[in-house]
Protein backbone atom coordinates (compact mmCIF):
# COMPACT_ATOMS: atom_id res chain seq x y z
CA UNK A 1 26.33 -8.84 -18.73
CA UNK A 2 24.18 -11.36 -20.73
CA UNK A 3 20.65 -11.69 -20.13
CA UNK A 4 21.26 -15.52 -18.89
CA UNK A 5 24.10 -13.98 -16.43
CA UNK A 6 21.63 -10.64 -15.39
CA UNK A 7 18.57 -13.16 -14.23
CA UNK A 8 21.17 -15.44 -12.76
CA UNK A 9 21.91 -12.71 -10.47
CA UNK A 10 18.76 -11.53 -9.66
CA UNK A 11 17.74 -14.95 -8.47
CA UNK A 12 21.00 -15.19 -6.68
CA UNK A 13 20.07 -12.00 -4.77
CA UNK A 14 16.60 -13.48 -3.83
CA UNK A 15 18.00 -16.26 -2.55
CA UNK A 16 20.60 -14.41 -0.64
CA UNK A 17 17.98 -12.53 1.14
CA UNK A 18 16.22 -15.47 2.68
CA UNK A 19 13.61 -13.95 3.61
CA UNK A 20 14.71 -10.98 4.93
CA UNK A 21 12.44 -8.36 3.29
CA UNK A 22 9.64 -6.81 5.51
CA UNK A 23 6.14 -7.01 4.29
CA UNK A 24 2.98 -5.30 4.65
CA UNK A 25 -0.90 -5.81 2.95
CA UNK A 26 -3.57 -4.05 2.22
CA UNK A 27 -7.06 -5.51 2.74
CA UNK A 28 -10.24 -3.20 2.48
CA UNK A 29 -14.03 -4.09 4.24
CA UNK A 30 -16.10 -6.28 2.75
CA UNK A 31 -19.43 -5.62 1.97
CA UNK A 32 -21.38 -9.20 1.90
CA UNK A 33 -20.90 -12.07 3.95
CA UNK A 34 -19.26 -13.94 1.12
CA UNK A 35 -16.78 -11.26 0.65
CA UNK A 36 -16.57 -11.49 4.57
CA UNK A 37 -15.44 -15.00 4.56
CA UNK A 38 -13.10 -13.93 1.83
CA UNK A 39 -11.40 -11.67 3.67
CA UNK A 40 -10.75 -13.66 6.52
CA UNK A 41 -9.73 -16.67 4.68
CA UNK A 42 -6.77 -14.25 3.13
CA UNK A 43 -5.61 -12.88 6.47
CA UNK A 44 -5.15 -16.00 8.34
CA UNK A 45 -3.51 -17.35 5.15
CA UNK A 46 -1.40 -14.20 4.99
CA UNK A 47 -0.48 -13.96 9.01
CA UNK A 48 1.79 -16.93 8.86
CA UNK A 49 3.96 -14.82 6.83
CA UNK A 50 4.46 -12.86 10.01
CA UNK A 51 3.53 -8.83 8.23
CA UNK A 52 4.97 -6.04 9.64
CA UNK A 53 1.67 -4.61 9.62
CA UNK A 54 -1.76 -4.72 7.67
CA UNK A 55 -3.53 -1.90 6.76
CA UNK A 56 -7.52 -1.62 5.96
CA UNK A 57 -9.18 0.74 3.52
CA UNK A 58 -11.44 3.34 4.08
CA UNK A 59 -14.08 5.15 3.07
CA UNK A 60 -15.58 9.12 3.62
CA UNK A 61 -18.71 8.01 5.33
CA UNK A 62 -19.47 6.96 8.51
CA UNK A 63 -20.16 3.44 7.53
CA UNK A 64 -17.43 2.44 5.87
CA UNK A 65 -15.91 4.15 8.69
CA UNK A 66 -17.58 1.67 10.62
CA UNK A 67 -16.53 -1.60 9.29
CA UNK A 68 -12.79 -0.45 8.84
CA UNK A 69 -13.02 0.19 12.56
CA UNK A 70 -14.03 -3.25 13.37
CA UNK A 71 -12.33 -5.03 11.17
CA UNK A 72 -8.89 -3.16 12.57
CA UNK A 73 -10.42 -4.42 16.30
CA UNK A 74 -11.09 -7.58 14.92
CA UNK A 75 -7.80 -8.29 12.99
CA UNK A 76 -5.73 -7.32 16.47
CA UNK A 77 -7.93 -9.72 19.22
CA UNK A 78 -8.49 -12.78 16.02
CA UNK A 79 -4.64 -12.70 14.69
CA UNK A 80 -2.32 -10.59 17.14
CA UNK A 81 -1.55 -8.98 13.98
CA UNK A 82 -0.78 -5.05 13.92
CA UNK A 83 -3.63 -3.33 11.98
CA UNK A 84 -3.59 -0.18 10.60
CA UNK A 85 -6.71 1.69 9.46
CA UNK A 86 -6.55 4.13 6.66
CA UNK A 87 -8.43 7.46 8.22
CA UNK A 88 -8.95 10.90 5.88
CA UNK A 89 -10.27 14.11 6.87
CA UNK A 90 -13.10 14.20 4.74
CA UNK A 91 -16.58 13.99 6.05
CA UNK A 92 -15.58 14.32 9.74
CA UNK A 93 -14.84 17.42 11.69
CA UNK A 94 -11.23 17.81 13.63
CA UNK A 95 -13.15 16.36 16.71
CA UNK A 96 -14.68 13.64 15.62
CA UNK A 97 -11.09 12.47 13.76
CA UNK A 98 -9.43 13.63 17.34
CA UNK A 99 -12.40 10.70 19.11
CA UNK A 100 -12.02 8.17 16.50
CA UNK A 101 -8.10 8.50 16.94
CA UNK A 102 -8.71 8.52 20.68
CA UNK A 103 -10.72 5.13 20.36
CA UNK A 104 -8.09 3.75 18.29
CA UNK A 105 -5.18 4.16 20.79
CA UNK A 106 -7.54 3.24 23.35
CA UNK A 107 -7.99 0.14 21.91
CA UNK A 108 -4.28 -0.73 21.09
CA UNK A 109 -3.86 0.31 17.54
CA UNK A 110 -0.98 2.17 17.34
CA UNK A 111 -0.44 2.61 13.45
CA UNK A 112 -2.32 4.69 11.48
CA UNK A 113 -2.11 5.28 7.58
CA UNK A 114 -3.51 9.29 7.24
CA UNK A 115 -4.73 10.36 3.94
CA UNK A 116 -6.79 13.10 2.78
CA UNK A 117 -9.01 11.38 0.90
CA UNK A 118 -11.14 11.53 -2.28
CA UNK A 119 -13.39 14.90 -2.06
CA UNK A 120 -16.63 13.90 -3.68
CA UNK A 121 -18.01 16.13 -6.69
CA UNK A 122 -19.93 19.28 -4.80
CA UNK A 123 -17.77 19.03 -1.80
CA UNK A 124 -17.46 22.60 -0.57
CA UNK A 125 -16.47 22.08 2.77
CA UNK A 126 -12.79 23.81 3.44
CA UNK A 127 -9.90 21.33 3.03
CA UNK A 128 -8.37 18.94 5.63
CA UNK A 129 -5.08 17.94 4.02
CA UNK A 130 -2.98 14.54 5.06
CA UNK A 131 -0.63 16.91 6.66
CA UNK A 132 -3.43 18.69 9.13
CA UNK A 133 -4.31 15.17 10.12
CA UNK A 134 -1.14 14.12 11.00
CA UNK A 135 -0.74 17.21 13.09
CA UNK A 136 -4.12 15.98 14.63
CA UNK A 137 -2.53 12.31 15.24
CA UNK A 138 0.51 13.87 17.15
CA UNK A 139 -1.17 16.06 19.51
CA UNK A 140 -3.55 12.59 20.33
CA UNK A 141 -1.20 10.17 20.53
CA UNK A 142 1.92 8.95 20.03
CA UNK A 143 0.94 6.56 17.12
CA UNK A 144 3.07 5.50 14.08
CA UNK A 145 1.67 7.17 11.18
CA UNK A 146 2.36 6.37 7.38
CA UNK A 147 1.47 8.20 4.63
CA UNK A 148 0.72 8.65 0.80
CA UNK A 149 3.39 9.21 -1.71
CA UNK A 150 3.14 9.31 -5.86
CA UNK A 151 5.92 8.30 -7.64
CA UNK A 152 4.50 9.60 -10.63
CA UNK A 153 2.98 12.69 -9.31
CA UNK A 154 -1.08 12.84 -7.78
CA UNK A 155 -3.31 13.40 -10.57
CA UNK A 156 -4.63 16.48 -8.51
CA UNK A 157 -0.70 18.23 -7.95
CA UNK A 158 -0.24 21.42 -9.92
CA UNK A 159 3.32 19.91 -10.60
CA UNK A 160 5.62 16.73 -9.78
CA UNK A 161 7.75 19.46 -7.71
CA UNK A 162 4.24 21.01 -5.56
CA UNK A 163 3.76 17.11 -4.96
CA UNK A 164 7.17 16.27 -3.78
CA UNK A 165 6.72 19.82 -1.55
CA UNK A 166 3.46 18.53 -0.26
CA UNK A 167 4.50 15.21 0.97
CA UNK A 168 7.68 17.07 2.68
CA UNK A 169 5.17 19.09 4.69
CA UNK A 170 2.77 15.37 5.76
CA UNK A 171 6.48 14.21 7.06
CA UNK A 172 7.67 17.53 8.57
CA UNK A 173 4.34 17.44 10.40
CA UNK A 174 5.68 13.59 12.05
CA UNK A 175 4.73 11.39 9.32
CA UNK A 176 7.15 8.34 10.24
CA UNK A 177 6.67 6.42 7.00
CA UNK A 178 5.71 6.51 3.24
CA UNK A 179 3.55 4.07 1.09
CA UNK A 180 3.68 4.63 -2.29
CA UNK A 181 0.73 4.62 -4.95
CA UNK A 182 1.07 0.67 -7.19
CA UNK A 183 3.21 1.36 -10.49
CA UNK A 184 5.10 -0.46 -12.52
CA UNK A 185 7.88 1.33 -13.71
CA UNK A 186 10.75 0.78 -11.74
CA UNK A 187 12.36 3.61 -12.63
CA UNK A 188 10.03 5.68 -11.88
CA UNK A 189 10.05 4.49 -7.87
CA UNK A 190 14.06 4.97 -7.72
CA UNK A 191 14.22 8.34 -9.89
CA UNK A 192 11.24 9.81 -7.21
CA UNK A 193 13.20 8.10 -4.01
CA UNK A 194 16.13 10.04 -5.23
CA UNK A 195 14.02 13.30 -5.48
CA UNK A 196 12.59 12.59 -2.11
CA UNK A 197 16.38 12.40 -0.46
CA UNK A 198 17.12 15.48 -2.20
CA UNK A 199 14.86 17.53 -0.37
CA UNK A 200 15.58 16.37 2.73
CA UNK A 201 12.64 13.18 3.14
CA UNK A 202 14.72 10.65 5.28
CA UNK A 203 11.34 8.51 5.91
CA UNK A 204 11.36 4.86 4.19
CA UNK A 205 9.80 5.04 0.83
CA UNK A 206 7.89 1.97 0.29
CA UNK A 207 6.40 0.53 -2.88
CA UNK A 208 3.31 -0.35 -3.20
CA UNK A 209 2.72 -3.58 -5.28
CA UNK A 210 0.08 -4.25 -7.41
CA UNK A 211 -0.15 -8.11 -9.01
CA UNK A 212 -3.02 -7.54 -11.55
CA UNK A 213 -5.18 -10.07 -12.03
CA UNK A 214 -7.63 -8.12 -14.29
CA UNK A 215 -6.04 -5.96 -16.72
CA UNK A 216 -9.62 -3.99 -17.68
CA UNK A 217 -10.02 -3.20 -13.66
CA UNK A 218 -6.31 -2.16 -13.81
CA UNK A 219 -6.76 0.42 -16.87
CA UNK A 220 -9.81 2.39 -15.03
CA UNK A 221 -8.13 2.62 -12.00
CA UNK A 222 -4.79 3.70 -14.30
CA UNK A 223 -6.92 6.62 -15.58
CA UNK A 224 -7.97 7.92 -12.03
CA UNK A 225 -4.63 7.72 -10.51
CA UNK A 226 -2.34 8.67 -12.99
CA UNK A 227 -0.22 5.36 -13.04
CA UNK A 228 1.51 4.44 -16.47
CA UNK A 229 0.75 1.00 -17.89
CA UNK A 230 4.30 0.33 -19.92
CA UNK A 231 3.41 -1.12 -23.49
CA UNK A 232 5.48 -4.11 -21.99
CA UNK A 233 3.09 -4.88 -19.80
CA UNK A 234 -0.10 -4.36 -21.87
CA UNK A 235 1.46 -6.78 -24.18
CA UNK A 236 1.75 -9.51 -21.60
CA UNK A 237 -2.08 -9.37 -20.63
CA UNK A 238 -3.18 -8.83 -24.51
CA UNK A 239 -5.29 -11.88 -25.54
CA UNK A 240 -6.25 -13.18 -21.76
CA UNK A 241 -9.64 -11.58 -21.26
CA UNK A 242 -11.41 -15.43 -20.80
CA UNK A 243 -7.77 -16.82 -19.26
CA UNK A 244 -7.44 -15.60 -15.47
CA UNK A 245 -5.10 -18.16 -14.77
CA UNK A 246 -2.79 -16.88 -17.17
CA UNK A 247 -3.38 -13.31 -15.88
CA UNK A 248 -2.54 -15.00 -12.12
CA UNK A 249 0.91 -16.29 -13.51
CA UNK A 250 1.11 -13.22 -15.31
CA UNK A 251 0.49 -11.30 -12.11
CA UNK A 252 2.99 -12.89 -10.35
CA UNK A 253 6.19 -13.21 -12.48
CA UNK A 254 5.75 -9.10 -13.46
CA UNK A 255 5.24 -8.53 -9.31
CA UNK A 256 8.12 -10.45 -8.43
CA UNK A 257 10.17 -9.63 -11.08
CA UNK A 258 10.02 -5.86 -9.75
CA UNK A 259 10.92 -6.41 -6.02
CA UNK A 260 13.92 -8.59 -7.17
CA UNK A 261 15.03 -5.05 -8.78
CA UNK A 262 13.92 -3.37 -6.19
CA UNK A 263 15.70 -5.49 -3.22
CA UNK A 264 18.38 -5.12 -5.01
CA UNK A 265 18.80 -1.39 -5.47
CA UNK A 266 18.42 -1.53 -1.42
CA UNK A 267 14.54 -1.65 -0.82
CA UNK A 268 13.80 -3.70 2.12
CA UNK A 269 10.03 -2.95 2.81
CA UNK A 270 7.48 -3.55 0.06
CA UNK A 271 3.34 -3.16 0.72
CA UNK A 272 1.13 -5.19 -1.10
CA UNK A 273 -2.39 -4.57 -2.31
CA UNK A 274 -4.03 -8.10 -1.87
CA UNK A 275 -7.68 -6.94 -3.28
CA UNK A 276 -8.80 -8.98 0.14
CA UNK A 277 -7.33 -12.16 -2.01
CA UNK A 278 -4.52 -14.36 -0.78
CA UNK A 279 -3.24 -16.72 -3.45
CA UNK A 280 -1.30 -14.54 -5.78
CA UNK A 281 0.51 -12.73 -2.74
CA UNK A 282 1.15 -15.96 -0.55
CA UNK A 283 2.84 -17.69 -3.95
CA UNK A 284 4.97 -14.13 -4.60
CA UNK A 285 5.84 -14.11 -0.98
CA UNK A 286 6.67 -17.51 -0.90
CA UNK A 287 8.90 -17.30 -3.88
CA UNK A 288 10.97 -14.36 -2.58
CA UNK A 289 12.08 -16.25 0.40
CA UNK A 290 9.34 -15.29 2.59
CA UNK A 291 8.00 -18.30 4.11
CA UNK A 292 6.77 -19.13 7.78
CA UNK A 293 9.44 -21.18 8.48
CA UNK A 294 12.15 -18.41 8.13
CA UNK A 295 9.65 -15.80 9.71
């Protein structure tokens, strides 16, 4: 097939779909009012696309504990939107995770996104793995719980097969979905969703995507979570240090350009980490077919 013929296609697809991909965004709590006024700017931009859910960040202490907490609240009386807060079992004991969960449900959230979390250097308390906390979640409430996947293996896994093993045992435990880490290797995604159906993981393996904006941010984080930046894709950003917009229309033709492969090889969901920003994600959204009017 030509090249002309092969993007024909792939638009064709798109257009076929009409809309009919579920989404899902990330947001995390702001620290200053200005960020604040960010944030909410983004999700009532956002909410006319009709999400499946949002989910909000969190952090190990009890502050940023906090504001995730109210934000979720928030998010559910403001925009009738389904919020789901991150939790981790680090700095909090089984009870207090078994109360916050308990105040959760209690107050109508009913997804929950249950990590492990980052252990901070010097942490010697014993370990509280996604999996124990989803065996926490069950025996609370009946919530919907997602979880973490890597499709290019958690920087911390002794090997890509211990990994695969360890997110069997977060699903066996009644994990009901999977998010995946941001990446940008297709291939990568469809090679580890095949893995994942060979050992028996029938959950939905959703992709996490990432439209980068700033390059520099995107090669620290790279180096912490073991993501691969193709060459491709260094090459697109090389030169555009002083040009966001660029980067923004950069962003957004790399991000849609991988769920129209994606949708196509029969990925339905797809989870997008806004950075609390709404422009770039409304336009990619938009493009794919997902637009109020069809929501």
């Amino acid at each position: 097939m030509s090249y002309a013929k092969e993007i024909d296609t792939l638009n064709q697809h798109i257009a076929d779909l009409d809309g009919k991909i579920n989404i899902s965004f990330e947001f995390f709590p702001p620290k200053t009012e200005k960020m604040e006024e960010t944030l909410w700017t983004s999700i009532h931009r956002l909410k006319t696309l009709k999400p499946k859910f949002v989910s909000v960040t969190y952090g190990a202490n009890s502050g940023e504990r906090d504001r995730t907490h109210s934000i979720v609240k928030s998010i559910k009386q403001q925009t009738g939107l389904e919020a789901a807060p991150h939790l981790t079992g680090i700095d909090a004991t089984p009870e207090q995770l078994r109360q916050i969960a308990k105040d959760y449900w209690d107050s109508g959230i009913r997804r929950i996104v249950a990590l492990r979390g980052d252990e901070p250097k010097g942490y010697a308390k014993k370990p509280f793995y996604a999996s124990d906390l989803v065996t926490l979640l069950r025996d609370v409430a009946d919530f919907d719980i997602s979880v973490a996947a890597y499709p290019e293996v958690h920087p911390e896994a002794k090997s890509a097969q211990a990994d695969l093993i360890n997110l069997k045992r977060k699903i066996d435990a009644g994990a009901n979905h999977v998010i995946t880490q941001f990446f940008f290797d297709v291939e990568s995604y469809l090679r580890f969703r095949d893995r994942c159906a060979s050992i028996g993981i029938d959950a939905e393996i959703v992709p996490g995507i990432l439209p980068v904006t700033n390059f520099k941010q995107l090669q620290k984080m790279s180096s912490v979570t073991n993501v691969k930046i193709p060459t491709w894709l260094a090459k697109m950003y090389d030169s555009l240090d002083e040009d966001q917009t660029t980067r923004n229309l950069v962003a957004s033709s790399v991000a849609i350009d991988m769920v129209r492969v994606l949708s196509r090889e029969g990925v339905n969901d797809f989870h997008f980490y806004t950075l609390n920003r709404s422009e770039l994600t409304y336009a990619i959204c938009h493009t794919l077919g997902v637009r109020p009017e069809f929501r």
